[in-house]
Protein backbone atom coordinates (compact mmCIF):
# COMPACT_ATOMS: atom_id res chain seq x y z
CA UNK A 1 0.00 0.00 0.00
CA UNK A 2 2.61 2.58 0.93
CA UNK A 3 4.21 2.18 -2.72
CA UNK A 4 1.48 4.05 -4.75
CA UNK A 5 2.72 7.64 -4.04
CA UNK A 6 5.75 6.72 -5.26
CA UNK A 7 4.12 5.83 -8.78
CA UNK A 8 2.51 9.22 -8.33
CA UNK A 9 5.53 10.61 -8.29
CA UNK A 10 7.16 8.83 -10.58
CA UNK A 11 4.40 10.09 -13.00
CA UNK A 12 4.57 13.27 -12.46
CA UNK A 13 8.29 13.82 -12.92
CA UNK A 14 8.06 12.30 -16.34
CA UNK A 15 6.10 15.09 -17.94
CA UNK A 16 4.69 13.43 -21.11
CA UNK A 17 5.68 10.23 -20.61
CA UNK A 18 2.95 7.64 -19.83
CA UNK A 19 1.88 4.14 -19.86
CA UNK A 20 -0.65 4.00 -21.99
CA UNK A 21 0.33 1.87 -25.29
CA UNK A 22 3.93 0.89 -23.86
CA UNK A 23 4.98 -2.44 -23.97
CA UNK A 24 6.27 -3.80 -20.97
CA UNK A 25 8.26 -6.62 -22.06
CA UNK A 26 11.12 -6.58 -24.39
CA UNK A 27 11.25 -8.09 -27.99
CA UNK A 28 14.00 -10.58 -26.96
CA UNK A 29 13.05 -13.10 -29.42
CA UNK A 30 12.14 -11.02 -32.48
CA UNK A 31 8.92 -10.74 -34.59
CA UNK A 32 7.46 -14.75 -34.06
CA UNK A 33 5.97 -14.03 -30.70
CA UNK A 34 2.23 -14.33 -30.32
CA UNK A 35 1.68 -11.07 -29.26
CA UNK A 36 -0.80 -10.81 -26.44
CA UNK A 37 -2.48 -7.34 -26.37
CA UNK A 38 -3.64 -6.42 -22.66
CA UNK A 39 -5.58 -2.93 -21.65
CA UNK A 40 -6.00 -2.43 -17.70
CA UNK A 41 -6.63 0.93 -15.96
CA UNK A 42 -4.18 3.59 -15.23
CA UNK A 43 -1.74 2.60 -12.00
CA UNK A 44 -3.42 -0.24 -11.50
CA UNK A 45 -0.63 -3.24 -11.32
CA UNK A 46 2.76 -3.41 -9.90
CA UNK A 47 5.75 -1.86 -11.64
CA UNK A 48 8.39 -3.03 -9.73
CA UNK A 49 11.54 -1.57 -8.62
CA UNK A 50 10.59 -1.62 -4.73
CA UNK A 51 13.26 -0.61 -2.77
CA UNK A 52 14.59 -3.62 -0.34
CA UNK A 53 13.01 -2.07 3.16
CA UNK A 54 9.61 -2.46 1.05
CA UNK A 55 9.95 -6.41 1.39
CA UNK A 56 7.19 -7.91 2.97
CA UNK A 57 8.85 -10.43 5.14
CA UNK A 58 6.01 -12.77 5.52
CA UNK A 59 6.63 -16.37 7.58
CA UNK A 60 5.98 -18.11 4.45
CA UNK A 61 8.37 -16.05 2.09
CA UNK A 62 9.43 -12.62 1.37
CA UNK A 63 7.93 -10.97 -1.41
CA UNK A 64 9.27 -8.21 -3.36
CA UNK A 65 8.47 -6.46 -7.02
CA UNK A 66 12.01 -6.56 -8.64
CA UNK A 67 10.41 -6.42 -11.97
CA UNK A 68 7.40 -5.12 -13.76
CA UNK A 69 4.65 -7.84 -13.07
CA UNK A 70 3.82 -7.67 -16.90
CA UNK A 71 7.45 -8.72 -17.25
CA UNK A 72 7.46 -11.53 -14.69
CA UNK A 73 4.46 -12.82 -16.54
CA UNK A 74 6.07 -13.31 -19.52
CA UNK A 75 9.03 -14.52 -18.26
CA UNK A 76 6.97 -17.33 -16.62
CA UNK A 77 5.08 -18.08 -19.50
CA UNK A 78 7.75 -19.00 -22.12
CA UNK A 79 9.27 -20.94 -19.59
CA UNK A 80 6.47 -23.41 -19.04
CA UNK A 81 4.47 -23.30 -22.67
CA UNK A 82 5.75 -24.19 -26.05
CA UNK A 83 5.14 -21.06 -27.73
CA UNK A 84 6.78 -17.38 -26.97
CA UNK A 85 4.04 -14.18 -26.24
CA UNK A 86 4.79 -10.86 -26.42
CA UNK A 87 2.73 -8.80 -24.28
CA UNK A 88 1.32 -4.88 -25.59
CA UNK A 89 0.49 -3.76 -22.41
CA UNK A 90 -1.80 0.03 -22.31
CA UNK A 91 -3.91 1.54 -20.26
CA UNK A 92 -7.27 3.34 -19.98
CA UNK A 93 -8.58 6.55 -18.17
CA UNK A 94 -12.48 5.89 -17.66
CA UNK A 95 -14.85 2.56 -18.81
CA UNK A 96 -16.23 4.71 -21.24
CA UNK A 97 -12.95 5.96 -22.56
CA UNK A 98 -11.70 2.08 -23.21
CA UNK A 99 -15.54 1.30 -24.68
CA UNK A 100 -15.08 4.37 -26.91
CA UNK A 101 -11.38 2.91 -28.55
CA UNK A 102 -13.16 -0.39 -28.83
CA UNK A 103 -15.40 1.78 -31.07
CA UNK A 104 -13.18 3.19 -32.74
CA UNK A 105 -11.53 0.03 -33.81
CA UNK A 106 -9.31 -0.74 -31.41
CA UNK A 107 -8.56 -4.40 -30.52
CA UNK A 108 -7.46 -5.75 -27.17
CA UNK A 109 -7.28 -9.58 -25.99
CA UNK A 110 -7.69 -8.98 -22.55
CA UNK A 111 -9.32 -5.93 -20.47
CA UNK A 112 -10.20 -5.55 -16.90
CA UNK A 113 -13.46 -2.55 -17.03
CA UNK A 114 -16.01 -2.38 -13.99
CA UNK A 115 -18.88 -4.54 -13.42
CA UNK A 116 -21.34 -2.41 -15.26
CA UNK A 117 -19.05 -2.67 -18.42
CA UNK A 118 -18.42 -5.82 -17.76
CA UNK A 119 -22.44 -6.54 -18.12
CA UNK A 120 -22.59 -4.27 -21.27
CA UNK A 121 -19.92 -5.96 -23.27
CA UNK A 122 -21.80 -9.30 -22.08
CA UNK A 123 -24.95 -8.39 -23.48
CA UNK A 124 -23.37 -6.68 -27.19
CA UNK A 125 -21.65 -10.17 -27.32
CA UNK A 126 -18.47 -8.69 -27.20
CA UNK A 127 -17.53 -11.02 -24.53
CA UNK A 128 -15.10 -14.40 -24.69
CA UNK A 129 -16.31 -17.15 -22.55
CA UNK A 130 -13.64 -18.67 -20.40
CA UNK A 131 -12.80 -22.37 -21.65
CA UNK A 132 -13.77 -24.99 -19.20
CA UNK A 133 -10.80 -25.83 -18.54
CA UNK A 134 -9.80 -22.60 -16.43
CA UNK A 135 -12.25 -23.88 -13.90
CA UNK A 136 -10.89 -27.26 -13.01
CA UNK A 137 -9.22 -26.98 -9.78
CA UNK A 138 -7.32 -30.09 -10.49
CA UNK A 139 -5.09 -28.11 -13.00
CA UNK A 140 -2.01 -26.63 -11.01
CA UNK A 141 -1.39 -23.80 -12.97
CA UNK A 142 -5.66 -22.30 -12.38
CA UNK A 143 -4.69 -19.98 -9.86
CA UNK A 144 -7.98 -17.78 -10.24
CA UNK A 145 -10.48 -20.65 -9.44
CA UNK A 146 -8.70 -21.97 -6.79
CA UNK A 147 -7.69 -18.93 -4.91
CA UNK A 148 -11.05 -16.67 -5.98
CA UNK A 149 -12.75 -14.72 -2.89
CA UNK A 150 -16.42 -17.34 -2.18
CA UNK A 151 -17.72 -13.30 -1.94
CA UNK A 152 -16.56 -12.31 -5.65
CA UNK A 153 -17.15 -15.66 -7.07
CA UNK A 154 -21.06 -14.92 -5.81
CA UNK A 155 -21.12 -11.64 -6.63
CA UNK A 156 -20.37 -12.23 -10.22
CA UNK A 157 -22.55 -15.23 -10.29
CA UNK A 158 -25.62 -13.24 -9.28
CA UNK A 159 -25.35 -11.08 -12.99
CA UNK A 160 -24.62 -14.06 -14.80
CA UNK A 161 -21.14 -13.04 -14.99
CA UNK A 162 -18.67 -15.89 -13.91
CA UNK A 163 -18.13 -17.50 -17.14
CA UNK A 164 -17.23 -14.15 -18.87
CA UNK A 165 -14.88 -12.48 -16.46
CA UNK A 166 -12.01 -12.83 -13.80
CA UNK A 167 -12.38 -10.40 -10.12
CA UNK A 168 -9.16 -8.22 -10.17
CA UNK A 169 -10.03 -5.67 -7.40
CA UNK A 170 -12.74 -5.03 -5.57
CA UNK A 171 -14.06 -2.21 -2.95
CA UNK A 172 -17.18 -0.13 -1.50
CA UNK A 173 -17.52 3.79 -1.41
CA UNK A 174 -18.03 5.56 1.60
CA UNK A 175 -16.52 9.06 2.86
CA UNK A 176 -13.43 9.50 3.98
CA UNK A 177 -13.95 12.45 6.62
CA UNK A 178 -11.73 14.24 9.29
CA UNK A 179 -12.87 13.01 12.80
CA UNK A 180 -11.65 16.37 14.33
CA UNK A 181 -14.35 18.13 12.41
CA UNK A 182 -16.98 16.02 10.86
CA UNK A 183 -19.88 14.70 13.51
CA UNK A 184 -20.13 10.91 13.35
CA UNK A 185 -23.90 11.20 12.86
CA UNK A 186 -23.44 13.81 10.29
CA UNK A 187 -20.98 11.02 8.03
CA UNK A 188 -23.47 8.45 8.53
CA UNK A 189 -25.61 8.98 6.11
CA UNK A 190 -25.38 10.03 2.34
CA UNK A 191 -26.97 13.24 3.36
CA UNK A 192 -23.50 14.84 3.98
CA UNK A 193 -23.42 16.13 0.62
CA UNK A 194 -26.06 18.17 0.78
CA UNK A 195 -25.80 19.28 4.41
CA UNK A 196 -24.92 23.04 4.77
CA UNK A 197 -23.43 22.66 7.74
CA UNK A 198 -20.42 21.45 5.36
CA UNK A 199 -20.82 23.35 2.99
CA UNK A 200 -18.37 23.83 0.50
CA UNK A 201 -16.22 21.60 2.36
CA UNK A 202 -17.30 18.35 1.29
CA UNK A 203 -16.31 16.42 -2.66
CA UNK A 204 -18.45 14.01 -4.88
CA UNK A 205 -17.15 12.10 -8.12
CA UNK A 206 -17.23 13.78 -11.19
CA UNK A 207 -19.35 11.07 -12.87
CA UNK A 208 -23.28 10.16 -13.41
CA UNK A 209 -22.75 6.73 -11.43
CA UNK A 210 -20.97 7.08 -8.40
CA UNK A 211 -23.20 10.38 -8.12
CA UNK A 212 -26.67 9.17 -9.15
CA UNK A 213 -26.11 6.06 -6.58
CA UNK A 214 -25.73 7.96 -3.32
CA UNK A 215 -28.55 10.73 -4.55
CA UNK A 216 -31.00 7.24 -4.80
CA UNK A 217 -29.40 6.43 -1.44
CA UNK A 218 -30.67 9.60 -0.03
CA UNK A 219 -33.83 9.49 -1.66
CA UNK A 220 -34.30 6.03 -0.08
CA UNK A 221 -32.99 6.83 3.07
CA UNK A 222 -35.74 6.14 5.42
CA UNK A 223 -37.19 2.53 3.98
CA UNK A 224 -33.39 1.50 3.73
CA UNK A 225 -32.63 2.19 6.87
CA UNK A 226 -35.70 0.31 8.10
CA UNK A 227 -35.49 -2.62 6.37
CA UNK A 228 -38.72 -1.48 4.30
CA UNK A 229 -37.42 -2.10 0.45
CA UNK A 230 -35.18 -4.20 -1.91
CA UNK A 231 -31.40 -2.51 -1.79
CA UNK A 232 -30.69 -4.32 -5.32
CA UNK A 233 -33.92 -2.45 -6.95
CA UNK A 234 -34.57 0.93 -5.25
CA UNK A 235 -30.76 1.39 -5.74
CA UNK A 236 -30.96 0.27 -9.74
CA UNK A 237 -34.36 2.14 -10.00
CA UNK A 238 -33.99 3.83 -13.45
CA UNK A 239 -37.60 4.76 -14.00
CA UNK A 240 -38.92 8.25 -15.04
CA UNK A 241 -39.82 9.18 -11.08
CA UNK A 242 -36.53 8.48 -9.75
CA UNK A 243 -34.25 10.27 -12.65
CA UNK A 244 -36.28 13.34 -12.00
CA UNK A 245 -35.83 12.87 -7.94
CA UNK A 246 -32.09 12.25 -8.62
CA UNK A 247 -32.13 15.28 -10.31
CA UNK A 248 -33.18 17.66 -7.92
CA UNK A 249 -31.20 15.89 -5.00
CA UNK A 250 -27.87 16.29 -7.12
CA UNK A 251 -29.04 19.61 -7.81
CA UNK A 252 -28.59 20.82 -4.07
CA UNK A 253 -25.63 18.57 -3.83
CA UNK A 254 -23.83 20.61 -6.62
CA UNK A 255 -24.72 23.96 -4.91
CA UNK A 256 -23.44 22.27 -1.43
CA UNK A 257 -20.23 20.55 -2.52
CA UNK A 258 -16.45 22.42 -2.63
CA UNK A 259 -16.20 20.48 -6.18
CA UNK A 260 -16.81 17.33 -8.21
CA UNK A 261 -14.16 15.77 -8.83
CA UNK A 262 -12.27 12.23 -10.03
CA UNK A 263 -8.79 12.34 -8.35
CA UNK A 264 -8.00 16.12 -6.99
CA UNK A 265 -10.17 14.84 -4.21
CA UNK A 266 -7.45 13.00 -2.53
CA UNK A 267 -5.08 15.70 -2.64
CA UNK A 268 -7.70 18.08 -1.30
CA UNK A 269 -8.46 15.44 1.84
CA UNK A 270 -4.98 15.08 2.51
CA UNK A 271 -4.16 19.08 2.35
CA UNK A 272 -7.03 20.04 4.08
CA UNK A 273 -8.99 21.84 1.65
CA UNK A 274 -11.87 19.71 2.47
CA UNK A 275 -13.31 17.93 5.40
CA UNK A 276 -15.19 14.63 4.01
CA UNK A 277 -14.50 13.14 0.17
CA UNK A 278 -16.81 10.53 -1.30
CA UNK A 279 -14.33 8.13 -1.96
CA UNK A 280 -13.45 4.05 -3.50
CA UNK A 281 -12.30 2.41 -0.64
CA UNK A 282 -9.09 1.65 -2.14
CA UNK A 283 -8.17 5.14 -2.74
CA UNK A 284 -9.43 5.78 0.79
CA UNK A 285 -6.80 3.96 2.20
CA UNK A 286 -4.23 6.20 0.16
CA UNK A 287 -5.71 8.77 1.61
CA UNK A 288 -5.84 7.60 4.96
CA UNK A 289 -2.17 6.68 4.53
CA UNK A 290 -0.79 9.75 2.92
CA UNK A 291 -2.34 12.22 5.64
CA UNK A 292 -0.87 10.12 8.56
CA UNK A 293 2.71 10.23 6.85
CA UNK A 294 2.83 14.17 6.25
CA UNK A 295 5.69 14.78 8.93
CA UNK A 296 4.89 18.60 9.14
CA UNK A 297 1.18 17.62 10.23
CA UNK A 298 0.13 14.20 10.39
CA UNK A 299 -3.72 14.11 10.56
CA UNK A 300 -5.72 11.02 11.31
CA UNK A 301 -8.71 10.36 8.56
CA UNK A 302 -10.96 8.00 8.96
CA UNK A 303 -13.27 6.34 6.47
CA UNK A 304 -17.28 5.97 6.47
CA UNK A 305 -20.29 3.94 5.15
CA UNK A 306 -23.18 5.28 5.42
CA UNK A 307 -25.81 3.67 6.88
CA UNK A 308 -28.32 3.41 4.07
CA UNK A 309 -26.06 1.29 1.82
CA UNK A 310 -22.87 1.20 -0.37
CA UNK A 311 -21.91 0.06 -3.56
CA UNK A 312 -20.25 -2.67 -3.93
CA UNK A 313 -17.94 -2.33 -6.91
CA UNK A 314 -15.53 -4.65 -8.83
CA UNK A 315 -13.14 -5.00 -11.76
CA UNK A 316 -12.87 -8.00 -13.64
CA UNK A 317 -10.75 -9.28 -16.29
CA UNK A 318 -12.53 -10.04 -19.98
CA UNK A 319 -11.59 -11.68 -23.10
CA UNK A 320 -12.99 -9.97 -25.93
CA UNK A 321 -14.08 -11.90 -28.85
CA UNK A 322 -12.78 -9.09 -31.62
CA UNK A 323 -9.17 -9.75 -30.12
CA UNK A 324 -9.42 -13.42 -29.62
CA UNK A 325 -11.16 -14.86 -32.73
CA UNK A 326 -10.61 -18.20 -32.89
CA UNK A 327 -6.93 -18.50 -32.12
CA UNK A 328 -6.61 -21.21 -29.28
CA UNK A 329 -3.35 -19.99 -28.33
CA UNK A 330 -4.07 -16.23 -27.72
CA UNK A 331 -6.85 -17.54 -25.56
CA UNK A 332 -4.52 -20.03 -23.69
CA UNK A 333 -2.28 -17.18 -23.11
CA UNK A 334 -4.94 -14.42 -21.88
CA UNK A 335 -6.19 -17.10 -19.23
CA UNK A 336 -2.46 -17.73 -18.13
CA UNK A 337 -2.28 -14.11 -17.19
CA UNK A 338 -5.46 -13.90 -15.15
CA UNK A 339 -4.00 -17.19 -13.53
CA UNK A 340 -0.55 -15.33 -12.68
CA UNK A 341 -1.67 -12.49 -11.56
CA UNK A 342 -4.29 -14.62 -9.11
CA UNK A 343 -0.77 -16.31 -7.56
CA UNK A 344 -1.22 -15.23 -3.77
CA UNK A 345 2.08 -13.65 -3.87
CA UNK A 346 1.07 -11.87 -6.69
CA UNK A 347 -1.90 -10.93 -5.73
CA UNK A 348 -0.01 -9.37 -2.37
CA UNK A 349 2.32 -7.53 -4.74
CA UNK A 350 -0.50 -5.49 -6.60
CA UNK A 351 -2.08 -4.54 -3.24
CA UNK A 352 0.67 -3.56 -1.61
CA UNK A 353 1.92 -1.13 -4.70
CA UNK A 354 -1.73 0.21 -5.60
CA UNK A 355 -3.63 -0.23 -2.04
CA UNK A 356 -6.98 -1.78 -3.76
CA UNK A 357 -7.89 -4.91 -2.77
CA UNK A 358 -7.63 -8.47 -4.44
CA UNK A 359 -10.47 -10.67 -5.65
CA UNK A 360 -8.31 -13.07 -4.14
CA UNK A 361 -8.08 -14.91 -0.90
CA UNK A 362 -6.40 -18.08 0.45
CA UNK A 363 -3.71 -18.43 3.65
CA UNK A 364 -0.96 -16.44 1.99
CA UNK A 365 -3.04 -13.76 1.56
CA UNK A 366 -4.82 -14.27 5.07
CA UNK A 367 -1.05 -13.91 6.42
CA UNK A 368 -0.40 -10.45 4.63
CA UNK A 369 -3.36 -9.15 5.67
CA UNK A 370 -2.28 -10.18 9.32
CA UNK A 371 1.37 -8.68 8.84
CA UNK A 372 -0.43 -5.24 7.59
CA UNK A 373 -2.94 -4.80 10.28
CA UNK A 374 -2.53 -7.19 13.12
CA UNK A 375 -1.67 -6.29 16.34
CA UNK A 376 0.12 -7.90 19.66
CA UNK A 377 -0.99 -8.12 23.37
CA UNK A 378 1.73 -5.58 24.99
CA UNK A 379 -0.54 -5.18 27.69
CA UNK A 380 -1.47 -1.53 26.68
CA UNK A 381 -3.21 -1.76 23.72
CA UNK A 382 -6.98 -2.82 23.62
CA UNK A 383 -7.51 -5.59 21.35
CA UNK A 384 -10.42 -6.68 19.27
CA UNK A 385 -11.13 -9.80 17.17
CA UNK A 386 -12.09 -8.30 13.55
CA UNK A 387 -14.19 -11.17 11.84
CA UNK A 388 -13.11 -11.48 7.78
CA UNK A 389 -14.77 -14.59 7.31
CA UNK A 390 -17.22 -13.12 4.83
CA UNK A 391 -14.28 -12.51 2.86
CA UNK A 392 -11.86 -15.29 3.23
CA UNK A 393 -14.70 -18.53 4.49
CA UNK A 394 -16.01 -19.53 7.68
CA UNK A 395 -12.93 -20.80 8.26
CA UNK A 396 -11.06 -18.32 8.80
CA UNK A 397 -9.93 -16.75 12.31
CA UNK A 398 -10.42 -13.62 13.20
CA UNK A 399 -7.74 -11.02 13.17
CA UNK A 400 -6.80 -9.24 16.44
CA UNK A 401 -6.08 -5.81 15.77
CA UNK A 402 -5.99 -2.57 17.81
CA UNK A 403 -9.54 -1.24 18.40
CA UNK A 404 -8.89 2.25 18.02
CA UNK A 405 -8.90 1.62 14.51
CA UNK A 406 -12.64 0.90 14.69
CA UNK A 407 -15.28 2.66 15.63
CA UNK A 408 -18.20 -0.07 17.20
CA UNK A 409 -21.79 1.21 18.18
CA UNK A 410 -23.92 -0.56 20.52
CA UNK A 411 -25.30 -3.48 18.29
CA UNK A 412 -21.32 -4.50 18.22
CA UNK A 413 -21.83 -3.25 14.32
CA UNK A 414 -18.73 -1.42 12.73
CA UNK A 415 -19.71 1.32 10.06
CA UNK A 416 -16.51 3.27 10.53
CA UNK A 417 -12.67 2.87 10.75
CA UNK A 418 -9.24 3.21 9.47
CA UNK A 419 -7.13 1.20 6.83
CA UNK A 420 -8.36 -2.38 7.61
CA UNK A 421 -12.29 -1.62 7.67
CA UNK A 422 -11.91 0.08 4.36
CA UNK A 423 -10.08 -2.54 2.48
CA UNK A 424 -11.87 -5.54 4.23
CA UNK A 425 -15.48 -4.69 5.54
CA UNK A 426 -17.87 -6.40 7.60
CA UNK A 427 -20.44 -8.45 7.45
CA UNK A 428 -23.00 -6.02 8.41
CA UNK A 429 -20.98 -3.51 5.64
CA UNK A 430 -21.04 -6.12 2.96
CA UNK A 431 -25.09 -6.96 3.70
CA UNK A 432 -25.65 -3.60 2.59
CA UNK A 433 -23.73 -3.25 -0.14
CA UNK A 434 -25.41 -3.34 -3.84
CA UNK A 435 -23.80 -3.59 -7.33
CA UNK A 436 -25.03 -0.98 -9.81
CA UNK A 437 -26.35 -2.99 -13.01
CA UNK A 438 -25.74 -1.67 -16.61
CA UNK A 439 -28.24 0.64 -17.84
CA UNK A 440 -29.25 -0.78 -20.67
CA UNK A 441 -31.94 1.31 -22.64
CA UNK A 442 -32.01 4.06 -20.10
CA UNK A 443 -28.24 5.27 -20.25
CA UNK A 444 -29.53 8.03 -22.96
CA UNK A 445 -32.19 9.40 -20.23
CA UNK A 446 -29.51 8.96 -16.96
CA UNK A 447 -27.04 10.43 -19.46
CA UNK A 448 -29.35 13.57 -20.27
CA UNK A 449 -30.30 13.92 -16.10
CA UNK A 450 -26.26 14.62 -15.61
CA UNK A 451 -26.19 17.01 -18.34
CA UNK A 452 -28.72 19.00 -16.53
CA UNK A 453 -26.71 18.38 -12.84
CA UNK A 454 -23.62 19.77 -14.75
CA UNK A 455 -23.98 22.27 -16.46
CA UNK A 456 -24.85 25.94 -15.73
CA UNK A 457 -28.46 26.76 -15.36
CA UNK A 458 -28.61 30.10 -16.92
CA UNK A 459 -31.72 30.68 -14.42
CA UNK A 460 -29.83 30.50 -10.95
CA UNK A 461 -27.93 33.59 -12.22
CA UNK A 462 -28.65 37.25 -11.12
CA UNK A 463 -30.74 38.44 -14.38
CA UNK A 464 -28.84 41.51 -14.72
CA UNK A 465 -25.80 40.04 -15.11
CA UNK A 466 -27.35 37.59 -17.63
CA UNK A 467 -28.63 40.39 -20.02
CA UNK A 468 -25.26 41.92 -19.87
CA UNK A 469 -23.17 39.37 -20.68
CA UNK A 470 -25.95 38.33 -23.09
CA UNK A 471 -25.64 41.71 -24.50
CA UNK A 472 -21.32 41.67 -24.66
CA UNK A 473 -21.89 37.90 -26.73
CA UNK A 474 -24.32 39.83 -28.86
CA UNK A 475 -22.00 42.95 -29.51
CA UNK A 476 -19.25 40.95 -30.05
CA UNK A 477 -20.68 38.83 -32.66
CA UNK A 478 -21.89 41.77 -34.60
CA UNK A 479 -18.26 43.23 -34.18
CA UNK A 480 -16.94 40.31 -35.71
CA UNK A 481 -20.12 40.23 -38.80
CA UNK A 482 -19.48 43.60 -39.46
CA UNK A 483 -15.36 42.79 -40.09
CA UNK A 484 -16.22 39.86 -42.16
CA UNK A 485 -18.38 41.77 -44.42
CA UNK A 486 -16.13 44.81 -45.01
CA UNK A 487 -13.34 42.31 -45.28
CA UNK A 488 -14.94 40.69 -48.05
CA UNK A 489 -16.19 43.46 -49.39
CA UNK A 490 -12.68 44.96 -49.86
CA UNK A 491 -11.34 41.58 -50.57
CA UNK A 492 -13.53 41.35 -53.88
CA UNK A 493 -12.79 44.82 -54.77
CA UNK A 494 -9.08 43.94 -54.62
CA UNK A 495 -9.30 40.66 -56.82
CA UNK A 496 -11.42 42.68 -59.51
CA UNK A 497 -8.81 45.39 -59.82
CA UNK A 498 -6.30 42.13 -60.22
């Protein structure tokens, strides 16, 4: 986890240089390689180059990212199959932006997009089935199905999605808020972002799903909260009625909220600039870890989920059909690298250098988690026994950890807490959670509701400055009419005197 803000920096020092489109493994055997073209978001797998004190000395082995994982991969590969890859390893910004280069013509093998992508390139057929084979536990090398979460193996099962895609990382949203000067009841509920009391001091994502889920969330609030409704439908609830409601809630959320935003927000939580930041849990724990590192003035954030609901969100890997065709080989090769990077040890490495959290479980796993966030009896420190058995299986102990890290109400329930809560919640966190489904024939209509949300509504302006700027457009473009017609007017004089 504490590797990520190096890759930040790393980044940023490099100006123009970036990862999209940059293959990550060298052409050592020349042009005969299949060449196995893989798109995955932006700083979202481990690069490597970890310095030797960033070793995570577990009792089973030390692990450390010498090399790119991309690299290892295909090291490992064409050491164990009878055919050489080449992997073209890029990267993508947004869902839509990788849908929109599929669009455009771009072909990939392998991509790892969100669940609601995920269902939309299922139902355009633009999905590859996995081959049976990738399931059989009895096959040493099928990391992914032997070492899968039971949680994410259910969760994609319950959208028909298990044959079609790999878990990669998974997480909730919640808000990550400043204990010193956000109420606890206030950051309990969704409602934060519209509650003046913070105003201007609070951030929501800069996107029509993340926003239009918490606005249903507050719309809902009441029958949630009480048990009264179906999470999985008044939370998907895409009808006429709720667009409009969403509407107006995200309305008084825009006029409430310091800004919306996609990754500033972190920066502004960890500077101060804001108090509370709707937030992935994965970049929540950045967050969290970034402010409580700033030597000049640590601060100690803490992260929230409110107690309506959450979304539970997930990225999966998917073959796509346009990339694979009907070459058994390229297939063969695209399942190999799910199955690598599902490797416990592997799966450690890419949480430790982008602080999300795996799809996948399994002892070795169990044990990092333990090494990160487990804590000793030194006769000081109040202990408490954190239940991940949701997460890992009922067999699974419980890990001790310190219990300041938690915040537990009177039902024994935890709905807030530090790094651990965030990356691995609950039971009572995960029984509340919802995915949001594709939206199918209504995306034009949600689409057209966060137009309106966005931009400016030229009636919440002071009229008089309306008409004048109004009237300064006007002047100028009959400024610029009357040039064009004197200019051609002497231009055609000029060319008949020619």
């Amino acid at each position: 986890m504490k590797k990520f803000h190096k890759l930040l920096c790393s980044v940023a020092a490099a100006g123009a240089v970036t990862l999209a489109a940059i293959p990550l493994s060298a052409c050592k055997n020349g042009g005969n390689e299949l060449v196995l073209r893989v798109s995955n978001w932006e700083e979202y797998i481990d690069l490597g180059e970890w310095d030797e004190s960033e070793t995570i000395d577990l009792e089973s082995g030390d692990i450390i990212g010498v090399n790119a994982m991309v690299d290892d991969f295909t090291e490992w590969f064409n050491s164990t199959h009878d055919y050489k890859i080449k992997v073209e390893y890029s990267t993508f910004g947004t869902n839509e932006d990788l849908y929109n280069r599929l669009n455009l013509g771009d072909t990939y093998d392998l991509v790892c997009p969100s669940d609601y992508m995920i269902m939309q390139l299922m139902r355009e057929g633009k999905a590859e089935k996995f081959s049976e084979d990738f399931f059989d536990k009895n096959i040493e090398t099928n990391y992914y199905i032997k070492n899968v979460s039971p949680f994410i193996a259910d969760a994609f099962e319950s959208f028909g999605g298990s044959e079609y895609a790999a878990g990669y990382m998974w997480g909730t949203t919640g808000i990550v808020y400043n204990p010193e000067l956000v109420d606890t009841d206030d950051v309990s509920t969704w409602n934060i972002l519209r509650n003046k009391k913070y105003k201007r001091q609070v951030t929501i994502k800069d996107n029509v799903r993340d926003s239009y889920f918490p606005a249903l969330g507050i719309l809902n609030a009441d029958s949630l909260i009480a048990g009264e409704c179906n999470p999985d439908e008044v939370l998907n609830d895409t009808s006429d009625e709720a667009i409009a409601a969403a509407l107006d809630i995200l309305k008084e959320i825009k006029d409430n909220v310091y800004s919306f935003e996609t990754d500033s927000g972190k920066a502004d939580m960890i500077t101060g600039k804001v108090v509370a930041n709707y937030q992935w849990s994965g970049d929540g724990v950045f967050i969290m870890d970034e402010a409580e590192a700033d030597e000049s003035n640590p601060v100690e954030l803490w992260y929230s989920v409110p107690d309506e609901c959450t979304n539970l969100w997930f990225d999966g890997w998917v073959m796509l059909k346009d990339g694979i065709g009907n070459d058994a080989r390229k297939k063969t090769a695209a399942e190999a690298f799910v199955n690598f990077l599902s490797q416990p040890e592997n799966a450690i490495r890419n949480m430790y250098y982008i602080g999300y959290t795996s799809a996948i479980a399994g002892e070795k796993v169990y044990e990092y988690l333990n090494w990160n966030y487990g804590a000793e009896d030194d006769g000081e420190t109040e202990l408490f026994e954190y239940d991940v058995s949701n997460f890992f299986g009922d067999n699974c102990e419980p890990i001790t950890v310190d219990i300041a890290t938690l915040e537990i109400n009177e039902n024994g329930e935890i709905n807030r807490g530090r790094q651990l809560f965030a990356q691995y919640p609950p039971q009572n966190i995960t029984a509340r959670s919802v995915v949001m489904l594709d939206f199918e024939d209504r995306l034009f209509a949600i689409n057209q509701m966060w137009i309106d949300v966005r931009c400016l509504d030229i009636k919440d302006f002071n009229p008089a400055v309306v008409w004048s700027v109004v009237g300064i457009l006007l002047a100028g473009a009959a400024a610029i009419a009357i040039y064009k017609f004197r200019y051609r007017i002497f231009y055609t004089r000029r060319k008949k005197k020619k």
